[in-house]
C-alpha atoms as a PDB file:
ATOM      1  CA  UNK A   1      -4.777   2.207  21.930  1.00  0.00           C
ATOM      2  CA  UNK A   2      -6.242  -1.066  21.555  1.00  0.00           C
ATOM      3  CA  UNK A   3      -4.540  -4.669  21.613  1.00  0.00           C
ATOM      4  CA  UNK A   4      -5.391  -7.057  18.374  1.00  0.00           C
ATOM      5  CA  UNK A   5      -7.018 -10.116  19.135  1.00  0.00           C
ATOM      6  CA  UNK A   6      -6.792 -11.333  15.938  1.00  0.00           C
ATOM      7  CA  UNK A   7      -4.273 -10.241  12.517  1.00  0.00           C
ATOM      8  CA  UNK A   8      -6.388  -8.129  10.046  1.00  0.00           C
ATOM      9  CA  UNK A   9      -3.329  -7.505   8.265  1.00  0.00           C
ATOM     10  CA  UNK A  10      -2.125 -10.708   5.884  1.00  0.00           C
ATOM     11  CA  UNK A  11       1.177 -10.834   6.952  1.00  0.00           C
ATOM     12  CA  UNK A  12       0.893 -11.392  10.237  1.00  0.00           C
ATOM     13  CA  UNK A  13      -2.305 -13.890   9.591  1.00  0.00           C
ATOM     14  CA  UNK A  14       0.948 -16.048   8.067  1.00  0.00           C
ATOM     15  CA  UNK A  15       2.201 -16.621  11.325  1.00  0.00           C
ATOM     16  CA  UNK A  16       1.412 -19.724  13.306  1.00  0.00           C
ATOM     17  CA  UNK A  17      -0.548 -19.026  16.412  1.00  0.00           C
ATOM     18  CA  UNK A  18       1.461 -19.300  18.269  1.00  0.00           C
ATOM     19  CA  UNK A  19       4.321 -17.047  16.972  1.00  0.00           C
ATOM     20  CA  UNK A  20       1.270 -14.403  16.550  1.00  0.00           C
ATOM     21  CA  UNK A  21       0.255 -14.339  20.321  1.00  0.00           C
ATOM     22  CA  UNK A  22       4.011 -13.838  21.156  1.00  0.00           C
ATOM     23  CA  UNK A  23       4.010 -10.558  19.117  1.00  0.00           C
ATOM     24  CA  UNK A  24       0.538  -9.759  19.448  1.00  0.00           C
ATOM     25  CA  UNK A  25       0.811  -7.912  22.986  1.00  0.00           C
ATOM     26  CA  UNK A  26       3.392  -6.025  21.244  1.00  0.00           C
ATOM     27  CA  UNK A  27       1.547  -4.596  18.708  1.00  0.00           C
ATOM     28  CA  UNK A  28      -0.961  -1.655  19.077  1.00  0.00           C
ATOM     29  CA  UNK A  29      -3.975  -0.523  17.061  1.00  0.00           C
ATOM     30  CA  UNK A  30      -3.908   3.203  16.162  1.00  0.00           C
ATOM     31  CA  UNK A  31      -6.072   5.351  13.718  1.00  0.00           C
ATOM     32  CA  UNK A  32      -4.248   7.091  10.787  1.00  0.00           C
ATOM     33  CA  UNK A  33      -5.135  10.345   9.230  1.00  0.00           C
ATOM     34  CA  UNK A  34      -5.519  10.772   5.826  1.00  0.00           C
ATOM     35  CA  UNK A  35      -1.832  12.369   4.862  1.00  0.00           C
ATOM     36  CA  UNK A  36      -0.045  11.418   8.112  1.00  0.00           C
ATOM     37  CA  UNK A  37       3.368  11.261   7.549  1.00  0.00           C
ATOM     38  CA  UNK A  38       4.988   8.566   8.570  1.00  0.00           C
ATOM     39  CA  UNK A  39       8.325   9.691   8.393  1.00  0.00           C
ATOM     40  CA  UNK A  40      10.563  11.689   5.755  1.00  0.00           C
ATOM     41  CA  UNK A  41      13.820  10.307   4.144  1.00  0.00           C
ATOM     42  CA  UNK A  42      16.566  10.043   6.634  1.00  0.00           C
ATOM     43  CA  UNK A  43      14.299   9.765   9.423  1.00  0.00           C
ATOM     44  CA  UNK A  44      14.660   6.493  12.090  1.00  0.00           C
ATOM     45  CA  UNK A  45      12.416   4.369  11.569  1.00  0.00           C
ATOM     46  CA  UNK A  46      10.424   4.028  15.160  1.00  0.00           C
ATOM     47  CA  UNK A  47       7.755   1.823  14.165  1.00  0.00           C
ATOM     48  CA  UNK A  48       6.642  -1.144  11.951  1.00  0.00           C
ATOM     49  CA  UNK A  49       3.438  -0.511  10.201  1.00  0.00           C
ATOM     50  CA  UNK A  50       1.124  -3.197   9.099  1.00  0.00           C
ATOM     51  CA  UNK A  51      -2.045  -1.881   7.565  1.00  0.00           C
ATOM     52  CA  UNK A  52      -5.396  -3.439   8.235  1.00  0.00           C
ATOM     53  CA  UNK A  53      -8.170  -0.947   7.088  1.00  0.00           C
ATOM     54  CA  UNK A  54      -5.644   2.284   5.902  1.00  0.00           C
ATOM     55  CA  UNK A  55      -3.155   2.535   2.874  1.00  0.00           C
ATOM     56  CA  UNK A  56       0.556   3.583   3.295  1.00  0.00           C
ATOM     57  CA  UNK A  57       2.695   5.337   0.297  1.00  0.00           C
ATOM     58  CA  UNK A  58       6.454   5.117   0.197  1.00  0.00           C
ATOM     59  CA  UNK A  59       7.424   8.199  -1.722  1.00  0.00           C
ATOM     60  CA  UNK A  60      10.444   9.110  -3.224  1.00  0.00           C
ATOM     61  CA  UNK A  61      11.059  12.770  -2.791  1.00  0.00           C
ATOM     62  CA  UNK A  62      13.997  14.192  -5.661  1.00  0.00           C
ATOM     63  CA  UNK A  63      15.403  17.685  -4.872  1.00  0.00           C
ATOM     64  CA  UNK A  64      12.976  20.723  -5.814  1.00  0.00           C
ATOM     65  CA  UNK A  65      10.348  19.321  -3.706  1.00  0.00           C
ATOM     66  CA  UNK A  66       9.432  16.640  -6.899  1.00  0.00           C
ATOM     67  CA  UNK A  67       7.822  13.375  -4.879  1.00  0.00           C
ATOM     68  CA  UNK A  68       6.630  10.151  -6.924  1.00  0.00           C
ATOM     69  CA  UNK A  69       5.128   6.911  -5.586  1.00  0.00           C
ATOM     70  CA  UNK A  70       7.494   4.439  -5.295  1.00  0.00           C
ATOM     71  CA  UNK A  71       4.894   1.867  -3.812  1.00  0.00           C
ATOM     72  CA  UNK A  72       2.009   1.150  -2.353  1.00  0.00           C
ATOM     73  CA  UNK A  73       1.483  -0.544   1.327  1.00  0.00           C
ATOM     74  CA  UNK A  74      -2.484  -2.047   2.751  1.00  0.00           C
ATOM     75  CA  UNK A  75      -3.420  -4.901   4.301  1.00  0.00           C
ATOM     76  CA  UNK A  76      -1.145  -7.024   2.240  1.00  0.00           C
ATOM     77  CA  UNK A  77       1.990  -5.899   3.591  1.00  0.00           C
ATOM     78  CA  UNK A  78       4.192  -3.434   5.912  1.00  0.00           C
ATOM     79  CA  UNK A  79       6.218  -0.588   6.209  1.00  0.00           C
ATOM     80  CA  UNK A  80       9.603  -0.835   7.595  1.00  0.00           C
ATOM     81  CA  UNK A  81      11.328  -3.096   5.699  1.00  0.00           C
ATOM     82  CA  UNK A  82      14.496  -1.872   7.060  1.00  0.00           C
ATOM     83  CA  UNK A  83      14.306  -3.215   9.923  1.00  0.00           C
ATOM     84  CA  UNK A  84      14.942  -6.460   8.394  1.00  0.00           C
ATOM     85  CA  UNK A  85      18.624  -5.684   8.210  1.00  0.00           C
ATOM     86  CA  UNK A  86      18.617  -3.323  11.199  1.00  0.00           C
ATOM     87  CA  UNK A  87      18.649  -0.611   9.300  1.00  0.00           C
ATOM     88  CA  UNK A  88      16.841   2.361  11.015  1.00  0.00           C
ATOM     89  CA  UNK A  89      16.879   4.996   8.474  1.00  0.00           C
ATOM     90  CA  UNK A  90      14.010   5.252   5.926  1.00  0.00           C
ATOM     91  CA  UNK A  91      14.951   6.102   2.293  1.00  0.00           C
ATOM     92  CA  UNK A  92      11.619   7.328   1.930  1.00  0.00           C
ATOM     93  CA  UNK A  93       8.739   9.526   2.502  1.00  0.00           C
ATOM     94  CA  UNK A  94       6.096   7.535   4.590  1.00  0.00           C
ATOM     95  CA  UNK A  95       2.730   8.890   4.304  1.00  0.00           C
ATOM     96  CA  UNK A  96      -1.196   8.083   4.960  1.00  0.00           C
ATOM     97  CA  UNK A  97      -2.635   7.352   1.588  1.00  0.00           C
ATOM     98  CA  UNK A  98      -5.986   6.143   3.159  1.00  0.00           C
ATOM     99  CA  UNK A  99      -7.423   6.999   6.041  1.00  0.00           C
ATOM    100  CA  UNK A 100      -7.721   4.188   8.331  1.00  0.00           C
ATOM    101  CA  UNK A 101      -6.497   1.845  11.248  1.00  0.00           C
ATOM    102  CA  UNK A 102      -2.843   0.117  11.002  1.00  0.00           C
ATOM    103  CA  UNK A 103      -0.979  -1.915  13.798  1.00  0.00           C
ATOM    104  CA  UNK A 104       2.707  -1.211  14.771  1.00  0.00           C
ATOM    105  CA  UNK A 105       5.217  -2.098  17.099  1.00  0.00           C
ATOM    106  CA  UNK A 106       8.204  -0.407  18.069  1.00  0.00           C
ATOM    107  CA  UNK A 107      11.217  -1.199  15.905  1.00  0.00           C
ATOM    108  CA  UNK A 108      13.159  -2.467  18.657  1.00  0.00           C
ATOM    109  CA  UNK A 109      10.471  -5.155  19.589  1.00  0.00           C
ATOM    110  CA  UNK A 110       9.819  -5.657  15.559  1.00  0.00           C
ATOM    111  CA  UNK A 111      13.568  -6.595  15.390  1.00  0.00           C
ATOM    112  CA  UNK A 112      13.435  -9.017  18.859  1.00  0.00           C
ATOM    113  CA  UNK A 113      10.715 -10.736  16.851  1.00  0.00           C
ATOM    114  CA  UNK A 114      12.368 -11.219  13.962  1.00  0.00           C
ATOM    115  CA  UNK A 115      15.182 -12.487  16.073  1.00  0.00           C
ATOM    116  CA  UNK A 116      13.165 -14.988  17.816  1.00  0.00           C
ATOM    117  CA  UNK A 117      10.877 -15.848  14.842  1.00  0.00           C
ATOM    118  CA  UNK A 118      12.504 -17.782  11.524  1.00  0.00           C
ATOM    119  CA  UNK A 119       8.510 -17.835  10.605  1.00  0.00           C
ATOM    120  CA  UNK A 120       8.458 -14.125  10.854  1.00  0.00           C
ATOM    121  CA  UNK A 121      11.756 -13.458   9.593  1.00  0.00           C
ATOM    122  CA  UNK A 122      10.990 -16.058   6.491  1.00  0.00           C
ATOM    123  CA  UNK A 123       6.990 -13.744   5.749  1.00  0.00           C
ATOM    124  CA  UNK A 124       8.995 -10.666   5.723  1.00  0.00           C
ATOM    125  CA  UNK A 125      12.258 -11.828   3.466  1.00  0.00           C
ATOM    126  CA  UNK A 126       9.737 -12.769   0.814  1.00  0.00           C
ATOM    127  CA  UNK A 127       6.816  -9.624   1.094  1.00  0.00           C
ATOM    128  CA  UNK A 128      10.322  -7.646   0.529  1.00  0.00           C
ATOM    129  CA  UNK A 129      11.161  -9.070  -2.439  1.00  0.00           C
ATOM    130  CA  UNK A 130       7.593  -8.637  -3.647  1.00  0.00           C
ATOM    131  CA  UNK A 131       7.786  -4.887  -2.668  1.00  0.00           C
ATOM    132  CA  UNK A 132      11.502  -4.404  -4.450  1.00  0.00           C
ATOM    133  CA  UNK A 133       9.386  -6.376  -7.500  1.00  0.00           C
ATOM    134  CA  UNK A 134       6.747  -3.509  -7.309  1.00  0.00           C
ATOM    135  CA  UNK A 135       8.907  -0.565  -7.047  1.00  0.00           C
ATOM    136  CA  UNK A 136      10.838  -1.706 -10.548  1.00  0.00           C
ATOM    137  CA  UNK A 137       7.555  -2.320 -12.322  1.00  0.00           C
ATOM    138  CA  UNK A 138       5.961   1.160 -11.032  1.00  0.00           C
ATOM    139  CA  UNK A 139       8.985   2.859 -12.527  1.00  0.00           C
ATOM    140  CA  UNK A 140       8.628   1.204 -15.877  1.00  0.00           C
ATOM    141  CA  UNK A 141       4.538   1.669 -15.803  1.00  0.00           C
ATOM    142  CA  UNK A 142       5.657   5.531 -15.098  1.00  0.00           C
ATOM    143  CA  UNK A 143       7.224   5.850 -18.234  1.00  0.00           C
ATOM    144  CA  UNK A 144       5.648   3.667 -20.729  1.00  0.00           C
ATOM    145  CA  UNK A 145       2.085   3.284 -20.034  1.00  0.00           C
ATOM    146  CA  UNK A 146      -0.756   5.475 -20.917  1.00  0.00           C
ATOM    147  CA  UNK A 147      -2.899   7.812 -17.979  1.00  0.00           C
ATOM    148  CA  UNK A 148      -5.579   6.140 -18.349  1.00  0.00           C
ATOM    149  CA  UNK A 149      -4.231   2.782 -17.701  1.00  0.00           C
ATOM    150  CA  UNK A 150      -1.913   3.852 -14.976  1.00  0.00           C
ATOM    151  CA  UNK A 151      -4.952   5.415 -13.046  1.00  0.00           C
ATOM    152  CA  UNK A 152      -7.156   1.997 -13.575  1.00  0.00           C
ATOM    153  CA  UNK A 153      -4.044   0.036 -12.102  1.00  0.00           C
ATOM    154  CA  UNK A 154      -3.579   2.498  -8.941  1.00  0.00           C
ATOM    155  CA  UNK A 155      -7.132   2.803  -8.314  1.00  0.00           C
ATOM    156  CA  UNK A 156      -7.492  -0.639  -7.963  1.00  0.00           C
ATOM    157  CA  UNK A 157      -4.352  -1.292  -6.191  1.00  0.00           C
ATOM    158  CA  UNK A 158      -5.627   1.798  -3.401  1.00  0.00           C
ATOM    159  CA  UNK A 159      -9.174  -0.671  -3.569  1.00  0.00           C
ATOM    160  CA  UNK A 160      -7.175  -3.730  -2.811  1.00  0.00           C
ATOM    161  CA  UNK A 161      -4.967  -2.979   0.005  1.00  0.00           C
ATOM    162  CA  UNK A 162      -7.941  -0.413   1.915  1.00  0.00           C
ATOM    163  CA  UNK A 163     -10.468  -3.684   1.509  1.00  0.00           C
ATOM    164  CA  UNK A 164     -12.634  -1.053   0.045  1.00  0.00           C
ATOM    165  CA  UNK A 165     -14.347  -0.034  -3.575  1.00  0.00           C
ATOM    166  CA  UNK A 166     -14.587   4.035  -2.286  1.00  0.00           C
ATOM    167  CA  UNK A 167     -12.146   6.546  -0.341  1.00  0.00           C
ATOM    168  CA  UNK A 168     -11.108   9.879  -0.590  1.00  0.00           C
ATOM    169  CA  UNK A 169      -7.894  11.010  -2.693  1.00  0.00           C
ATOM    170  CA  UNK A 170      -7.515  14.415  -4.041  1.00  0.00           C
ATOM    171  CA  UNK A 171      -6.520  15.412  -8.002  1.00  0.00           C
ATOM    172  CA  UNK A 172      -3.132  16.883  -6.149  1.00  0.00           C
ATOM    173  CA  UNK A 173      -1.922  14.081  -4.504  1.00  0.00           C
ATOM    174  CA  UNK A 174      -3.188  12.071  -7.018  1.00  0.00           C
ATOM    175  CA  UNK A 175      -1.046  13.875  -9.531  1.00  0.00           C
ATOM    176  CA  UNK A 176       2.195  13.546  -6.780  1.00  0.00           C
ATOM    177  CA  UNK A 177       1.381   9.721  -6.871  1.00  0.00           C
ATOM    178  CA  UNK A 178       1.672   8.916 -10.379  1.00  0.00           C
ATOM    179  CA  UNK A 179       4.037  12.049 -11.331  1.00  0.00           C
ATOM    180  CA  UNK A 180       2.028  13.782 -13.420  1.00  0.00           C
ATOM    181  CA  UNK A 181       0.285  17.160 -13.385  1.00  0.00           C
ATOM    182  CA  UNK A 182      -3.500  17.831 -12.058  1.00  0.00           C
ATOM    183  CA  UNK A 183      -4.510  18.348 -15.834  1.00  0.00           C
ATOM    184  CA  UNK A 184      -3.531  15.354 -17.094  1.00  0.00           C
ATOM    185  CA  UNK A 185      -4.858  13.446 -13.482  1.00  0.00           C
ATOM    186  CA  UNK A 186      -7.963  15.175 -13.953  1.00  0.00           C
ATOM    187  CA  UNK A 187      -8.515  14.485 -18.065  1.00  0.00           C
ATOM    188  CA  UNK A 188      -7.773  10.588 -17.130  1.00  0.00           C
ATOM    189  CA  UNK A 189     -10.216  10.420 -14.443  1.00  0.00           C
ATOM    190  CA  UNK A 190     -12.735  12.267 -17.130  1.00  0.00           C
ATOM    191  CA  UNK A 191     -12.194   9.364 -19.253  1.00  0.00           C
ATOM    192  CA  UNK A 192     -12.712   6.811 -17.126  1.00  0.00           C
ATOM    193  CA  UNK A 193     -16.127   8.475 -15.407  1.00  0.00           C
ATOM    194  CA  UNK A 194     -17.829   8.698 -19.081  1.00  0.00           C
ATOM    195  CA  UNK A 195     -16.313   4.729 -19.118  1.00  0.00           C
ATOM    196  CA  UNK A 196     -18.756   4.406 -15.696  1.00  0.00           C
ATOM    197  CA  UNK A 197     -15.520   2.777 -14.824  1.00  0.00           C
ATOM    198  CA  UNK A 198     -15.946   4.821 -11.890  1.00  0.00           C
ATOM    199  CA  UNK A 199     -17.134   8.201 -10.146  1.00  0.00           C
ATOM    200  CA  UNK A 200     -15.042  10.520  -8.772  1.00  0.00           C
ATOM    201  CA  UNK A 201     -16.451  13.954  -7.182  1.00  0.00           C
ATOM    202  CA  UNK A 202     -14.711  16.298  -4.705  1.00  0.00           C
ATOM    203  CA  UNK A 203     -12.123  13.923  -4.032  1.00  0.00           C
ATOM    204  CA  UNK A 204     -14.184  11.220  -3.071  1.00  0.00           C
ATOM    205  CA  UNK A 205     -13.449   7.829  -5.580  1.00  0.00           C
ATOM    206  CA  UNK A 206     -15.909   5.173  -5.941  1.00  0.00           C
ATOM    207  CA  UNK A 207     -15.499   2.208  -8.368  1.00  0.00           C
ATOM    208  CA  UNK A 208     -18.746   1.329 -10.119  1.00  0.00           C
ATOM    209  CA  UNK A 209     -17.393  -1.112 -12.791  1.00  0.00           C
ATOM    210  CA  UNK A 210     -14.467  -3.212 -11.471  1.00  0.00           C
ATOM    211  CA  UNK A 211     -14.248  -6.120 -14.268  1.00  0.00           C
ATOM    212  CA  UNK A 212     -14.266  -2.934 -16.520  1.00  0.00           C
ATOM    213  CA  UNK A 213     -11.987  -1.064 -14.654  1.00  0.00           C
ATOM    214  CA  UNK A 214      -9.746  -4.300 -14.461  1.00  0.00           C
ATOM    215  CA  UNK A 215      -9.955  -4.299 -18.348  1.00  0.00           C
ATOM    216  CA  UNK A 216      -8.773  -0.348 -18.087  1.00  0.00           C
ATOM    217  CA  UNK A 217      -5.676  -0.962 -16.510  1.00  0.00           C
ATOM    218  CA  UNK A 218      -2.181  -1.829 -17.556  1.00  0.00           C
ATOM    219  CA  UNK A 219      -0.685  -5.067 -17.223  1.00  0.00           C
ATOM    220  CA  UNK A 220       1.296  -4.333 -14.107  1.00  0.00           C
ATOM    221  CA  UNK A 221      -1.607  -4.557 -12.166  1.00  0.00           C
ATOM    222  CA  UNK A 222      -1.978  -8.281 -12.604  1.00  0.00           C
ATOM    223  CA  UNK A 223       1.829  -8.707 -12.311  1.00  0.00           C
ATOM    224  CA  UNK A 224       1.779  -7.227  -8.736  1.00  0.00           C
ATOM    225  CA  UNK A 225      -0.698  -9.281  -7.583  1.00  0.00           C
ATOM    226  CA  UNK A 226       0.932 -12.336  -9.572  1.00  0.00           C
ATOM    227  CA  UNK A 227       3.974 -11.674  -8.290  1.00  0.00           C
ATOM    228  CA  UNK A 228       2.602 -11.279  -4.380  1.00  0.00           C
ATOM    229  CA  UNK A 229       0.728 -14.788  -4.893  1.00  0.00           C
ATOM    230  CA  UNK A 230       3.432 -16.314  -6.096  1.00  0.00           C
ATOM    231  CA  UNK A 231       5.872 -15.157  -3.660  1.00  0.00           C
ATOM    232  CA  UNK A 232       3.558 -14.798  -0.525  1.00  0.00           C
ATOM    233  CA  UNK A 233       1.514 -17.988  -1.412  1.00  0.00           C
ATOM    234  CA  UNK A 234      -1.480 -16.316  -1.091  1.00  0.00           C
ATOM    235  CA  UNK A 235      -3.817 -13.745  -3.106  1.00  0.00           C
ATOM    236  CA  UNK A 236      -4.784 -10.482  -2.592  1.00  0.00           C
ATOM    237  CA  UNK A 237      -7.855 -10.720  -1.787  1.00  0.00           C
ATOM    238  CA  UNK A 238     -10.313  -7.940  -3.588  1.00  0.00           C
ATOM    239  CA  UNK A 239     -13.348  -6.177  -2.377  1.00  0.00           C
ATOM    240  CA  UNK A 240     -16.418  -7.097  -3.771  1.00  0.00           C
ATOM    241  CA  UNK A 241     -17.757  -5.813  -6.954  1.00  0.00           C
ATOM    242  CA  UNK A 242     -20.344  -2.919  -5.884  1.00  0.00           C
ATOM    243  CA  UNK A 243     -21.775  -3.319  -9.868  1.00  0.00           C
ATOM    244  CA  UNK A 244     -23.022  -6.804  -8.860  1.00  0.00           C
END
């Protein structure tokens, strides 16, 4: 497991240098699988997660096994949230959405930090607020917005945070993300290929329109990422548009 020289993941690029290289010996590099879990409700939270190349979904799991998205974690963010108020027990199911790298740090070091950091402690008050902010509008976009819409919004979210236009997500999990079944997961992603919004084939996604996609989706995408900016003072940044 490799060191970071430098923060891939926004949150910690917020930090002053120097509060970054106190933390950054702390933090390790590791390579996520795509459906790692993270941890299951209940469960102490060991690590902090923040994302640089992979995608994290906090899932809320009801009883009889039903699981919806609850929200979505990549390179603008962080799992662990908890540990803001030492609390070590995640409400959630924490799993790999995306395939890819993350750092972490132990959840006792996490909480030194915050301790010894008002700059971290000050980044993580506010990317919590922005992640309560997301969680509220997901459940609304559940139940009043149309598949096709939804699907736009959490494609390009999944684009966003894995700082990539193309990864792998199946019609199941898919259909476990947004709460719906594999028919109606499958009929929206239909629509959207005839669109050439994008192409989806054996699991594998790849945007091929996203100003059109953008147009697809509901309005919560541009609240979340209004919301972060204003919150965060920054943007999410988005990759670049393979159409172009």
């Amino acid at each position: 497991m490799a060191h970071p020289a430098e923060p891939a993941n926004r949150l910690l690029a917020m930090l002053p240098s120097r509060e970054f290289e106190k933390i950054a010996p702390k933090l390790e590099r590791v390579t996520m699988e795509l459906r790692q879990v993270i941890c299951q409700p209940g469960d102490p939270i060991r690590y902090a997660h923040f994302p640089t190349t992979s995608m994290l979904s906090s899932i809320v799991v009801l009883s009889g096994g039903i699981a919806v998205e609850a929200a979505t974690i990549g390179n603008e963010g962080m799992a662990g949230v908890g540990l803001l108020i030492s609390q070590r027990a995640s409400p959630y199911r924490v799993i790999q959405q995306v395939e890819g790298e993350t750092l972490r740090i132990s959840a006792d070091h996490f909480e030194e930090a915050l301790a010894a950091s008002r700059s971290l402690r000050d980044i993580i008050q506010r990317y919590t607020f922005t992640l309560l902010q997301q969680s509220g509008q997901n459940a609304a976009c559940n139940l009043h917005h149309p598949m096709d819409r939804r699907l736009s919004r959490w494609l390009l979210q999944t684009s966003d945070r894995a700082g990539r236009s193309d990864f792998f997500i199946t019609q199941e999990f898919l259909s476990e993300m947004l709460g719906v079944s594999r028919q109606t997961v499958n009929g929206a992603a239909r629509t959207l290929q005839e669109r050439r919004l994008i192409n989806y084939r054996r699991g594998h996604v790849a945007i091929q329109d996203r100003p059109g996609l953008e147009a697809a989706a509901c309005e919560c995408y541009a609240i979340f990422n209004d919301t972060y900016a204003r919150y965060m003072q920054t943007t999410i940044e988005k990759p670049a548009d393979p159409s172009r």
